[in-house]
Every structure is written in structure tokens, then in C-alpha cells.
Protein backbone atom coordinates (compact mmCIF):
# COMPACT_ATOMS: atom_id res chain seq x y z
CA UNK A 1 65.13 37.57 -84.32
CA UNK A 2 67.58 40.19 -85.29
CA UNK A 3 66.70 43.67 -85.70
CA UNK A 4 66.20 45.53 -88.85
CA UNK A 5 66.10 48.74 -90.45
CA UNK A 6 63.13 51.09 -89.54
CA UNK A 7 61.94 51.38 -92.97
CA UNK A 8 61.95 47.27 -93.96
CA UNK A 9 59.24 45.12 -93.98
CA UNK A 10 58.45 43.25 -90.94
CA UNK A 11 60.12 39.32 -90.43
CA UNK A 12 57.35 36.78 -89.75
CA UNK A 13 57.85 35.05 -86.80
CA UNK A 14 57.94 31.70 -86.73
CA UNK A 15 57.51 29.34 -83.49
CA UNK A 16 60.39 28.66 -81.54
CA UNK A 17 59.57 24.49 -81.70
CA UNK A 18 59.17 24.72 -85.43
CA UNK A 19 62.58 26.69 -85.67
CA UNK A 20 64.15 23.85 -83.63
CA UNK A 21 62.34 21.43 -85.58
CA UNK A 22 63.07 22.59 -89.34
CA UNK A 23 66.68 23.31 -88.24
CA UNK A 24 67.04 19.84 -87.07
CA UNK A 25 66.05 18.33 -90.14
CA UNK A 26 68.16 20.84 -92.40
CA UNK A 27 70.65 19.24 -90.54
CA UNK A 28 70.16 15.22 -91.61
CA UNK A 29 69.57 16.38 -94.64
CA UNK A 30 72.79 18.66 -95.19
CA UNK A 31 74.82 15.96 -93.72
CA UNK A 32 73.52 13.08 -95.99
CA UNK A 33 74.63 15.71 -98.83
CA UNK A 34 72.09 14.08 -101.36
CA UNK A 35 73.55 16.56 -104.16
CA UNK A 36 76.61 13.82 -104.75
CA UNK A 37 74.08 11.53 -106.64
CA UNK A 38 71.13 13.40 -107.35
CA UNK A 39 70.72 15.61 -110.03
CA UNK A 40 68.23 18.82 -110.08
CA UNK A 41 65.97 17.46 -112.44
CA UNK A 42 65.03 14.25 -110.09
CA UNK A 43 62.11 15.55 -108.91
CA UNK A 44 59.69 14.69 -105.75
CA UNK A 45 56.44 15.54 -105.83
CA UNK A 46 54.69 15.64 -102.64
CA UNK A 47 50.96 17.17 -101.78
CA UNK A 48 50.64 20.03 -99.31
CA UNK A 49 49.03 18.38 -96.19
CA UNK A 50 47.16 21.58 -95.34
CA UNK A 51 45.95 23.03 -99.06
CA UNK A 52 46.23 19.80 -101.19
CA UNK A 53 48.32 21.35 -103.61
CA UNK A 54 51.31 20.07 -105.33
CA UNK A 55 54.60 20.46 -104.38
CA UNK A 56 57.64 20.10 -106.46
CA UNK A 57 61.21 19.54 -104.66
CA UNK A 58 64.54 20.13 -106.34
CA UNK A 59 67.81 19.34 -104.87
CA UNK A 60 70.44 21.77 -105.67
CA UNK A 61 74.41 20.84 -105.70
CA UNK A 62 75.64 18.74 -108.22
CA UNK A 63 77.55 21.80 -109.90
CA UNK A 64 79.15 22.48 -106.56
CA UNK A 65 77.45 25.90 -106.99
CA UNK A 66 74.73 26.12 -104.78
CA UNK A 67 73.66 23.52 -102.25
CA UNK A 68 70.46 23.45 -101.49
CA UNK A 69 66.61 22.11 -101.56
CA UNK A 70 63.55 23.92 -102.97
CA UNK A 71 60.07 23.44 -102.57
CA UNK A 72 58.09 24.66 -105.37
CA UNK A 73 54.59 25.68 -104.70
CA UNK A 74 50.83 26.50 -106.45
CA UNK A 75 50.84 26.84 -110.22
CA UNK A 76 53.37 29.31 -110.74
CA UNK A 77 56.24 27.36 -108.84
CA UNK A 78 55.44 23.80 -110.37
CA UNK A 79 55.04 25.62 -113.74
CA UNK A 80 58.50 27.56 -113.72
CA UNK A 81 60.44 24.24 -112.60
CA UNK A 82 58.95 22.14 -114.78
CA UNK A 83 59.44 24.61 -118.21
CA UNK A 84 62.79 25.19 -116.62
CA UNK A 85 63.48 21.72 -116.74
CA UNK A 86 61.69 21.04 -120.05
CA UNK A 87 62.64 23.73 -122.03
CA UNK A 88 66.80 23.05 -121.12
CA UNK A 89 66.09 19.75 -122.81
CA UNK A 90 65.24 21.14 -125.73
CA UNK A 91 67.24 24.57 -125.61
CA UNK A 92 69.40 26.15 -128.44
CA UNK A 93 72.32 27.58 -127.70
CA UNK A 94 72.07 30.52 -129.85
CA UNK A 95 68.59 31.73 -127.58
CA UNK A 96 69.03 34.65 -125.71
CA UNK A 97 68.42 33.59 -121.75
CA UNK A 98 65.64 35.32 -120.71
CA UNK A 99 66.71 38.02 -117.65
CA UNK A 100 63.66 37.35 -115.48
CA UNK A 101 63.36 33.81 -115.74
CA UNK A 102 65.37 33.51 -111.94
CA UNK A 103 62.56 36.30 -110.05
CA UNK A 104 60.14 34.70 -111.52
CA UNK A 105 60.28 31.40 -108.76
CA UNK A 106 57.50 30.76 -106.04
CA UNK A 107 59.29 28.69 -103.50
CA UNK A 108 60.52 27.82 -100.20
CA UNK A 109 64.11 26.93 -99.66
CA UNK A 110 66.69 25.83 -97.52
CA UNK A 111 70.77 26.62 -98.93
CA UNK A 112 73.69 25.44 -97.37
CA UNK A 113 76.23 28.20 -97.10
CA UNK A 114 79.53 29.75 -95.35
CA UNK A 115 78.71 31.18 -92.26
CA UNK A 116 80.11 34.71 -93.43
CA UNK A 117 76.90 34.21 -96.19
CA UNK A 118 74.22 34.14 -93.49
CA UNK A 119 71.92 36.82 -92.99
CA UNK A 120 71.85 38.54 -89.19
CA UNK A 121 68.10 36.70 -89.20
CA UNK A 122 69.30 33.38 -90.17
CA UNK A 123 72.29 33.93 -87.88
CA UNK A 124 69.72 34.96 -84.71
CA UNK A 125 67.99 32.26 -85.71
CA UNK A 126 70.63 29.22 -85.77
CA UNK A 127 71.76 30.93 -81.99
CA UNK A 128 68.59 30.78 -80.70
CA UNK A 129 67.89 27.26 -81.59
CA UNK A 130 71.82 26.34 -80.34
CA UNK A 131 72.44 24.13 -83.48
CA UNK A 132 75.32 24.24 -85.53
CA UNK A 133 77.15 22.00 -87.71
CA UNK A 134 80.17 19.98 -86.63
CA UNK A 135 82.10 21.44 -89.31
CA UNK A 136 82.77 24.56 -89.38
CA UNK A 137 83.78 25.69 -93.00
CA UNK A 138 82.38 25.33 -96.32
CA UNK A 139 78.94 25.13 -97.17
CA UNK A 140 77.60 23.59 -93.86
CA UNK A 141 75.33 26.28 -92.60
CA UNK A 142 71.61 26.10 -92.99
CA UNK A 143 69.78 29.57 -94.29
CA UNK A 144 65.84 29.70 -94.95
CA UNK A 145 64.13 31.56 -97.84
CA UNK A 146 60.56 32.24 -99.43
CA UNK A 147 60.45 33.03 -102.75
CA UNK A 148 57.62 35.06 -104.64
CA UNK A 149 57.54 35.91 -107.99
CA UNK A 150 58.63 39.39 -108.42
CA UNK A 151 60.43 39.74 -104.69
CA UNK A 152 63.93 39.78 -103.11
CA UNK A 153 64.25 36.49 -101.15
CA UNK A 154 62.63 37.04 -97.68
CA UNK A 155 62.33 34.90 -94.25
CA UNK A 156 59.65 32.26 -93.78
CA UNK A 157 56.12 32.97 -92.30
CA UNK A 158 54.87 29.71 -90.21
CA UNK A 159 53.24 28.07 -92.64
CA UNK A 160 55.96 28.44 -95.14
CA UNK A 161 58.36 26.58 -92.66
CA UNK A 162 55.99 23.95 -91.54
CA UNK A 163 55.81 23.66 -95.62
CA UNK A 164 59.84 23.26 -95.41
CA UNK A 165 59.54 21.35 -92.37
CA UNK A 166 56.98 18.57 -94.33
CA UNK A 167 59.35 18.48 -97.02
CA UNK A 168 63.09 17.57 -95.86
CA UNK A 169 62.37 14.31 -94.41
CA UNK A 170 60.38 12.91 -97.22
CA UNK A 171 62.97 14.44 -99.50
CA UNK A 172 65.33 12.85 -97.55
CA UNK A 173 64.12 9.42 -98.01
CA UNK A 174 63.54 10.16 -101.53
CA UNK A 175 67.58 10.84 -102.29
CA UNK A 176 67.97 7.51 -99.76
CA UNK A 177 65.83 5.34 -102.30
CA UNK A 178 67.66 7.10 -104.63
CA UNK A 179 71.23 6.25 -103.58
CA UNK A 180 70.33 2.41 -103.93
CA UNK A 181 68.43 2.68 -107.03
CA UNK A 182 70.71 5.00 -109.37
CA UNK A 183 68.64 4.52 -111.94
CA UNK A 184 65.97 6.17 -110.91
CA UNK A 185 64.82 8.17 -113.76
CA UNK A 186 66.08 11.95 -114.48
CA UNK A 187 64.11 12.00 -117.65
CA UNK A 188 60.74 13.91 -117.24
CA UNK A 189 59.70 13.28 -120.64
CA UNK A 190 60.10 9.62 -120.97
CA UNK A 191 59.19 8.74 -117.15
CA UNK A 192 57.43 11.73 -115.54
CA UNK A 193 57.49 13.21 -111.69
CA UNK A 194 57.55 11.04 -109.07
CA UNK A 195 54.79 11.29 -106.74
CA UNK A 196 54.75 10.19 -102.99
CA UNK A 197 51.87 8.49 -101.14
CA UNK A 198 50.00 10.84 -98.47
CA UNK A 199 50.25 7.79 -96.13
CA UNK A 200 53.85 7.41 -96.21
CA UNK A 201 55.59 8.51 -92.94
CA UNK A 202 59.05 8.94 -93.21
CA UNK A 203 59.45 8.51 -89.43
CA UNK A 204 58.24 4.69 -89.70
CA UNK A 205 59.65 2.76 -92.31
CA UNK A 206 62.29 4.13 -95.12
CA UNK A 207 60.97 4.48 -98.50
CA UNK A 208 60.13 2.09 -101.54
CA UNK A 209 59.61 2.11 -105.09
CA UNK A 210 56.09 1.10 -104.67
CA UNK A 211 55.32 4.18 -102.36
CA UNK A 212 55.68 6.51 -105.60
CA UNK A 213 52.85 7.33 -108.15
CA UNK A 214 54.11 8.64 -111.61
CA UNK A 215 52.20 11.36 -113.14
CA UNK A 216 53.30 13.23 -116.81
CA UNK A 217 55.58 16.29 -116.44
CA UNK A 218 52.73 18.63 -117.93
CA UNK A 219 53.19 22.24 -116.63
CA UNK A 220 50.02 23.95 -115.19
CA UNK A 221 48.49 26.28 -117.73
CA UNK A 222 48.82 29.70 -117.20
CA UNK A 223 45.59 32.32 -116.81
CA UNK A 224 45.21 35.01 -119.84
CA UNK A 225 46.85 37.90 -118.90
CA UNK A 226 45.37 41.08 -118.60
CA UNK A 227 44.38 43.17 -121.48
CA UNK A 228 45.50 46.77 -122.03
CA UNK A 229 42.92 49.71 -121.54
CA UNK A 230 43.05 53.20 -122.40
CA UNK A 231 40.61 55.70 -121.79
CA UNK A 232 37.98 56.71 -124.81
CA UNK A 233 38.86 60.12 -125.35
CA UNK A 234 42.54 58.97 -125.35
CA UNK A 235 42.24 56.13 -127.73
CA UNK A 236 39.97 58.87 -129.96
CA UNK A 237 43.44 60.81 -130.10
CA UNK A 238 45.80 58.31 -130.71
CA UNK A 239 43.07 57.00 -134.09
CA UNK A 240 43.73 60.88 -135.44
CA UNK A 241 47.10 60.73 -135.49
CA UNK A 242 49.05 59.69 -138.94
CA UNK A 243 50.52 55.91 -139.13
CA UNK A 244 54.48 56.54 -139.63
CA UNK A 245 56.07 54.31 -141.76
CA UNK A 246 59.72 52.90 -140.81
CA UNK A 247 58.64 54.10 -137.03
CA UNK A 248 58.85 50.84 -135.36
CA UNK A 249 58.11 50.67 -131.42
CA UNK A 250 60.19 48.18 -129.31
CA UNK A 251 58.50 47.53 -126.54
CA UNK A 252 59.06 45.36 -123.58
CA UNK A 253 58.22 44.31 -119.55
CA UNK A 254 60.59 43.02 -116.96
CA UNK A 255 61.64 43.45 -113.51
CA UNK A 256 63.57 46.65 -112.46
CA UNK A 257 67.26 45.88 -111.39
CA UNK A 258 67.18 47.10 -107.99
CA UNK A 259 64.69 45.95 -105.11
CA UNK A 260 62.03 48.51 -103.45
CA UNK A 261 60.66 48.44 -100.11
CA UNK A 262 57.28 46.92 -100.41
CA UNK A 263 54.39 45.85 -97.36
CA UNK A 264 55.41 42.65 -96.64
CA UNK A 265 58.84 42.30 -98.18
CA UNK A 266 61.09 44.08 -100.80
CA UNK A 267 60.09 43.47 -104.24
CA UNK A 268 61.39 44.53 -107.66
CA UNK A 269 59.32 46.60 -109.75
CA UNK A 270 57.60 45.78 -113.16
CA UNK A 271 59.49 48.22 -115.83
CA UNK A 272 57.69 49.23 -119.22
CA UNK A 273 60.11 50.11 -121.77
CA UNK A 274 59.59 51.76 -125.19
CA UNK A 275 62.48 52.18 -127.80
CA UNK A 276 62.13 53.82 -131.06
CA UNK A 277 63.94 51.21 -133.19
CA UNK A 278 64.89 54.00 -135.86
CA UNK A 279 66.09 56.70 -133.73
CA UNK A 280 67.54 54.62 -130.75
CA UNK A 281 65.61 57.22 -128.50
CA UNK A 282 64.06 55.95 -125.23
CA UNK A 283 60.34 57.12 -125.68
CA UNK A 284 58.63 55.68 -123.17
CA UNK A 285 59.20 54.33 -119.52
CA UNK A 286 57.64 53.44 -116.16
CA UNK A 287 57.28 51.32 -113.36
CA UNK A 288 54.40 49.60 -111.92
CA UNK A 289 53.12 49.25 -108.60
CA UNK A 290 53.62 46.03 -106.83
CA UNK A 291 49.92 45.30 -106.92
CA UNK A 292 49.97 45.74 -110.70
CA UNK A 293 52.16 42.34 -111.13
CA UNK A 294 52.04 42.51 -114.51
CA UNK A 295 52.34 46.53 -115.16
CA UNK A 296 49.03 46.48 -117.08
CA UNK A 297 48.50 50.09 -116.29
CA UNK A 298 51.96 51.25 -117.10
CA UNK A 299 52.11 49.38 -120.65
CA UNK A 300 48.85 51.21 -121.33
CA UNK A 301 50.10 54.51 -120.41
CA UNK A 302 53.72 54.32 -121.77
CA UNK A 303 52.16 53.13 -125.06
CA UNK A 304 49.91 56.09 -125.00
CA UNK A 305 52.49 58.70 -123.88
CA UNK A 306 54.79 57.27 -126.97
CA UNK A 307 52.60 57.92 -129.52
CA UNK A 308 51.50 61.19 -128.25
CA UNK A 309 55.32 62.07 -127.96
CA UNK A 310 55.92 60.98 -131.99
CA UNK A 311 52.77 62.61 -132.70
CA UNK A 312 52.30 59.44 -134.99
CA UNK A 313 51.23 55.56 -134.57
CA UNK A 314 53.72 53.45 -135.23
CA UNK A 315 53.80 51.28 -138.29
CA UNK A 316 54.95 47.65 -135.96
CA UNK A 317 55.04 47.18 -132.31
CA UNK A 318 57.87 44.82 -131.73
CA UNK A 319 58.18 42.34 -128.50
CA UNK A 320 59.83 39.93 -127.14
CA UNK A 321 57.30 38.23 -124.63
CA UNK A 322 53.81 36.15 -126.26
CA UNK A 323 52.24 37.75 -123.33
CA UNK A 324 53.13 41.16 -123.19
CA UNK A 325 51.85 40.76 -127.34
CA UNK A 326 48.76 39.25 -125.57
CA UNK A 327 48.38 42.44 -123.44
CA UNK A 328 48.16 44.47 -126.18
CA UNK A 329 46.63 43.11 -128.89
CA UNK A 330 42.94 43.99 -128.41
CA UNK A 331 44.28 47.56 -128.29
CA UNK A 332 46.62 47.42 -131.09
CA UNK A 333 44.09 46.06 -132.96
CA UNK A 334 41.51 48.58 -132.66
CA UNK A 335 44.98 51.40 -133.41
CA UNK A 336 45.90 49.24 -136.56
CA UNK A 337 48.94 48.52 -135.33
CA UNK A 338 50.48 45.03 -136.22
CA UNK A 339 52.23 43.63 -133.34
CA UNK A 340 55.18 41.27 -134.55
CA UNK A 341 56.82 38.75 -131.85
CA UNK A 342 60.56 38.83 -132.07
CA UNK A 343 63.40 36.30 -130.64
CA UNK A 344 65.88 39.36 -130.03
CA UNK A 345 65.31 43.64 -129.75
CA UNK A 346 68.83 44.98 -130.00
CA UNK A 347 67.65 48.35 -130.09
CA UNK A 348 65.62 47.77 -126.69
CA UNK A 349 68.10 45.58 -124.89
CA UNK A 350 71.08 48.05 -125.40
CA UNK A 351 68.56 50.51 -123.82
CA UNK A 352 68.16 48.33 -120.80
CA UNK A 353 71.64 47.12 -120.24
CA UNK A 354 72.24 51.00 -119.91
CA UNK A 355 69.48 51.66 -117.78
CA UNK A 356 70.71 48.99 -115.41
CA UNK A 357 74.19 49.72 -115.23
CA UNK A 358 73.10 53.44 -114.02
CA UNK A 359 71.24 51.36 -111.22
CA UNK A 360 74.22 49.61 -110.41
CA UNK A 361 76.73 52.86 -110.24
């Protein structure tokens, strides 16, 4: 492994065989370069040999953007690539993309890049094993990745490449059967998600149509989110003060631009944001912990701090996100403050774009 600054996480280290192994089949699968004929949204589902969970695997390169195969993983994973899928069906050009949508991923992944892309890891890593591609240039060179919602990309633990290493050869007989069939369905709403047999060894025989199970394209449901809390004595304070009328809060939640070093790997923090749509004055922000993955705390005390700072409750609370308004609402409730769900907070995203580009100087 390569070395690394004093003050990063750890990098998990992974067997030598499994390296050699999961490199190997990076390899066949790079070289087949499925991406000419499939398309991201043929999906493979497979079942985690060790949990029994589903996995959902996307091949990436039919842009000639990115090359490259992800494994999606528990709920959050197969619900982000399914609704990712689903909604871009279905989109309208005139919504706003949502910022966060690309941190929010829980996956494993293996990209095909220049060498001059890899990482010192991945580079230590292809050395060790003594693999590399025939060709030299272009996007030939295999890098591995976890993803977790909420984190910078960051190398694989051993289960997450024996998870890798389960996927690329089934994968790779899935883009096979694909290849002769071309009409294999792309459309999850007609057809579903293919499914493959547990029994079905890739080493053995090559895949069939009759080894996949369809099953609808329904994305797992997502738990309630946490509810906002404030103390008694504070919420006592915040009922005395006078309801303002034209003062309307925008308030939203989303990652921090810039990563932070965390335990286990760098992650980028939950930012509450509160904009006084009147004045155009910031008037409330924080960041959350990385235990708090959903800043629960913060959005409790920069609401809090707001209104204290106004001296006044404001007549709306405006947001973007159904479950930030979620968050809230028992709170807002008890305050008397309507929350309204809006498609677009000018006031609140000229506020961030500022806040970021300080970041970025």
C-alpha cells in the first residue's frame, strides 16, 4: 500500500490473493468493454452471497465519459439508482438538478482510467499484483472505490472487494448474453430488473435467458427521518416572541463543498442554511457532525438561533427538500409556523453558490 498523510484515515487492507483476484477480473471485463452495447440503465441484479441483500450493477461508458461498473448496495444504493433511473424518465427540463444527488451513492466500483488518474493506492496496488493492461493509453487502467453516502470516494475494505470480486464475472456474462440478445430490455418500467439465479456459476457454463428472474423496479422505501427537538425552556422563548409578517425563512440541508477528515475516511459535512428571503441576510448556519447524517441537531439549533437573532417567528418557513419539511414539522407546528415546500429558493441558493465559491478560493 502506499503511504499517506499522518492526519488521513487509515486504508483497509485487503488480501494480497483477493487483490490479484479482483484485478484479474477488472481486467476481462475492461477488455470485453461491455459499455459499446450496454446502456446504464440495463441493470443486473444479483444477491449478496454473504448478507442476502440485493445488489444492483450499472455499467458505465456509453457517453465515453466515464468507464466503469458499480455495485449498488443495501437500501440506500438500490434506492438512489433506481429513482435515478426512474425519475430521468420522467424528468423536466426546466427542474433544477438537485446538488447532492451524486454524494448521496452507496456503492462499490471499479473505473477504467488514464494511468496519470490513478491514485498512489491504486497505483501500489496494480504494482504489487504485477498486472497491467496491454495498452497503455486511454482509459485502460483499473481503479477501486467504495462509496458511502455523505463521503469522498475511499479504498475497499475486504468485504467490499470480495463484493466487487462476486460481481464482475456475473456482470460479465450478463453484457455477454447481452451482446447476442440486443434486445434485452432497457425499460425498467415496462420490463423490470433482471435478477440472476444464486446457482448460476459463471465459471461453468455462460449465461441464458432462463437463468434471470424479473422483479418490478420499485425503489426501497425510505425510514422517517428524524424529527427536530428543542429544549423546553427554548421553545417557551421562541412561543413569546411576535409572528413577523413578510419575514419568510429559507431554509435548507446539503453537503458542505469541501471534504473533512473523518474516522474511517473523509466525509463532507451536513450544512444547515437559513436565509432571510426579505433581507437577503444569511441568519443562520452550521455544520453537523458526521454521526449526525442528517444534521438533526444543527437544523434545530440554527432554527432556534434565527429566530432569536430576528427577535420574531417567521410568518413561512420555505424548503426545498419533503424531508427536511418532515424534520421540522412537529416543531413548526407547535411555533405556528406554516412550512411551504418549494421547487426553487433563489434567495437561499445565491447564498450557497457564494458560500461555496469562498470554499473553492
Amino acid at each position: 500500500m502506499a503511504k499517506h498523510r499522518s492526519n488521513q484515515p487509515p486504508i483497509p487492507v485487503v488480501a494480497p490473493a483477493t487483490w490479484s483476484a479482483l484485478i484479474a477480473a477488472a481486467h476481462d471485463f475492461g477488455t470485453l468493454a461491455p459499455w459499446t452495447w450496454m446502456h446504464d440503465s440495463q441493470l443486473l441484479g444479483l444477491r449478496d452471497p454473504v448478507t442476502g441483500e440485493r445488489l444492483l450493477c450499472s455499467i458505465l461508458g456509453r457517453l465515453r465519459t466515464v468507464y466503469a461498473l458499480l455495485v449498488f448496495r443495501r437500501n440506500t444504493g438500490c434506492r438512489w439508482i433506481l429513482r435515478t433511473i426512474l425519475d430521468s424518465e420522467g424528468s423536466n427540463e426546466a427542474d433544477a438538478p438537485d446538488l447532492d444527488s451524486g454524494l448521496d451513492q452507496d456503492c462499490v466500483k471499479v473505473e477504467f482510467t488514464a494511468k496519470s488518474e490513478l491514485s498512489k493506492n491504486d497505483l501500489a496496488v496494480l504494482a504489487a499484483a504485477g498486472i497491467a493492461p496491454p495498452a497503455k493509453r486511454g482509459p485502460v487502467w483499473p481503479a477501486f472505490s467504495s462509496l458511502l453516502p455523505g463521503t469522498y470516494p475511499w479504498s475497499l475494505t475486504q468485504a467490499e472487494a470480495e463484493t466487487l470480486l462476486f460481481a464482475l464475472p456475473r456482470v460479465t456474462a450478463f453484457a455477454l448474453l447481452g451482446r447476442e440478445h440486443p434486445d434485452l430490455s432497457m425499460d425498467l418500467l415496462s420490463e423490470g430488473v433482471p435478477f440472476l439465479n444464486a446457482d448460476f456459476d459463471p465459471a461453468s457454463r455462460p449465461l441464458r435467458l432462463g437463468d434471470l428472474d424479473w422483479e418490478p423496479p420499485i425503489p426501497p422505501p425510505e425510514s422517517p427521518p428524524p424529527q427536530v427537538k428543542l429544549p423546553e425552556a427554548t421553545l417557551e422563548g421562541l412561543l413569546k416572541l411576535p409572528q413577523m409578517q413578510n419575514f419568510h425563512l429559507e431554509l435548507d440541508v446539503f453537503y458542505a463543498p469541501m471534504a473533512v477528515t473523518g474516522k474511517e475516511r473523509p466525509f463532507f459535512p451536513k450544512t444547515v442554511l437559513a436565509v432571510d428571503r426579505n433581507t437577503q441576510l444569511i441568519v443562520g448556519m452550521s455544520m453537523a457532525e458526521i454521526t449526525d447524517l442528517e444534521a438533526v441537531a444543527k437544523v434545530g439549533e440554527v432554527l432556534a438561533s434565527a429566530l432569536q437573532q430576528m427577535n420574531s417567528r417567521p410568518e413561512t418557513i420555505r424548503v426545498l427538500r419533503p424531508r427536511v419539511a418532515q424534520m421540522i414539522a412537529p416543531l413548526t407546528a407547535r411555533l405556528g409556523i406554516p412550512v411551504h415546500l418549494e421547487r426553487k429558493l433563489a434567495v437561499l441558493s445565491e447564498a450557497r453558490d457564494a458560500m461555496m465559491q469562498r470554499f473553492q478560493r
